[in-house]
Protein backbone atom coordinates (compact mmCIF):
# COMPACT_ATOMS: atom_id res chain seq x y z
CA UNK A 1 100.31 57.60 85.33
CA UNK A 2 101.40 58.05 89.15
CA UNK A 3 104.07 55.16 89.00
CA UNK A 4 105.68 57.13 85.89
CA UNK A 5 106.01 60.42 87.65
CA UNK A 6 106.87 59.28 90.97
CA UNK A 7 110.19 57.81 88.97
CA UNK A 8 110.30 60.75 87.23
CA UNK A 9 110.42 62.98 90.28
CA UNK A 10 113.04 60.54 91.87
CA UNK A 11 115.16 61.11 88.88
CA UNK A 12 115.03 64.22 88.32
CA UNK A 13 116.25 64.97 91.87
CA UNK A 14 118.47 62.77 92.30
CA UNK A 15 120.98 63.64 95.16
CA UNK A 16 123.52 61.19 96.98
CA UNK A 17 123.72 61.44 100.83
CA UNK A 18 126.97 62.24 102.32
CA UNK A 19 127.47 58.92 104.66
CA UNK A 20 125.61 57.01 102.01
CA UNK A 21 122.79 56.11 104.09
CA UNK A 22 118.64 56.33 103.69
CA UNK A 23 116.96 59.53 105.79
CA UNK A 24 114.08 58.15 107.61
CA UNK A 25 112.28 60.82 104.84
CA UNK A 26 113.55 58.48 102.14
CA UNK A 27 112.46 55.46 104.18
CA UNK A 28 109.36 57.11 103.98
CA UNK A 29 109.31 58.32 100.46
CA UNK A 30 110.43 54.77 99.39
CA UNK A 31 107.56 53.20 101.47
CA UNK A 32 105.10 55.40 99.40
CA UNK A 33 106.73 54.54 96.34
CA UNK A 34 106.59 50.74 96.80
CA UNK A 35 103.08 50.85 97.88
CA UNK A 36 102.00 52.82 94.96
CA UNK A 37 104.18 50.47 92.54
CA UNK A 38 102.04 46.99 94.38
CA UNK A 39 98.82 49.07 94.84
CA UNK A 40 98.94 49.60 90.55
CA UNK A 41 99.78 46.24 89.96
CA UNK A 42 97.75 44.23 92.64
CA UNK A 43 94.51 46.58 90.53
CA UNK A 44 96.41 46.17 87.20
CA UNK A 45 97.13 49.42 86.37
CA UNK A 46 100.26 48.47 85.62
CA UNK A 47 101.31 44.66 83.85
CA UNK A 48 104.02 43.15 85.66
CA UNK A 49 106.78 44.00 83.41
CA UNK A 50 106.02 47.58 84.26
CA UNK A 51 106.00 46.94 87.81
CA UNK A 52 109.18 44.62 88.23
CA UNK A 53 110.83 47.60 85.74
CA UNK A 54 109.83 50.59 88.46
CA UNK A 55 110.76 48.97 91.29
CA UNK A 56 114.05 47.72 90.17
CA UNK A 57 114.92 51.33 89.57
CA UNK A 58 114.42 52.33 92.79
CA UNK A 59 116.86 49.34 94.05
CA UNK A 60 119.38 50.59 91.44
CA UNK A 61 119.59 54.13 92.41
CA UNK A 62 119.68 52.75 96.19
CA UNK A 63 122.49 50.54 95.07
CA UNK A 64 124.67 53.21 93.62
CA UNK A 65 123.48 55.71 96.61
CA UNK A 66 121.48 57.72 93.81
CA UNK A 67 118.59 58.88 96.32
CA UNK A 68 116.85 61.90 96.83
C-alpha cells in the first residue's frame, strides 16, 4: 500500500534539521503525504483508523523535529 511505504520511507530516513524548522522540500513532501493519506481514505483504501494512525505519525515526528 502507498500510505504504508510513504511512512516507511519517512522513517527510515529520519533526519532532524539543525534550527528545527520544515524545508519548503518537507512542506512539500508533507503536502504529498497528506494528500495521499485523504485521497486513500476519501476512496476507502484505507478505514479511518488507518488514516487518523498515519497522519498522526507524521505530526509526531514533526513534534519531536524527527523529519526528513
Amino acid at each position: 500500500m502507498q500510505i504504508s511505504r510513504l511512512a516507511a520511507h519517512n522513517r527510515d530516513t529520519e533526519k532532524t534539521s539543525e534550527k528545527g524548522s520544515l524545508t519548503e522540500s518537507d512542506h512539500t513532501a508533507m503536502d504529498k503525504f497528506l494528500g495521499t493519506v485523504l485521497d486513500a481514505y476519501k476512496t476507502d483504501q484505507v478505514d479511518r483508523a488507518n488514516a487518523v494512525s498515519q497522519l498522526a505519525q507524521v505530526i509526531a515526528a514533526i513534534d519531536i523535529r524527527n523529519i526528513g
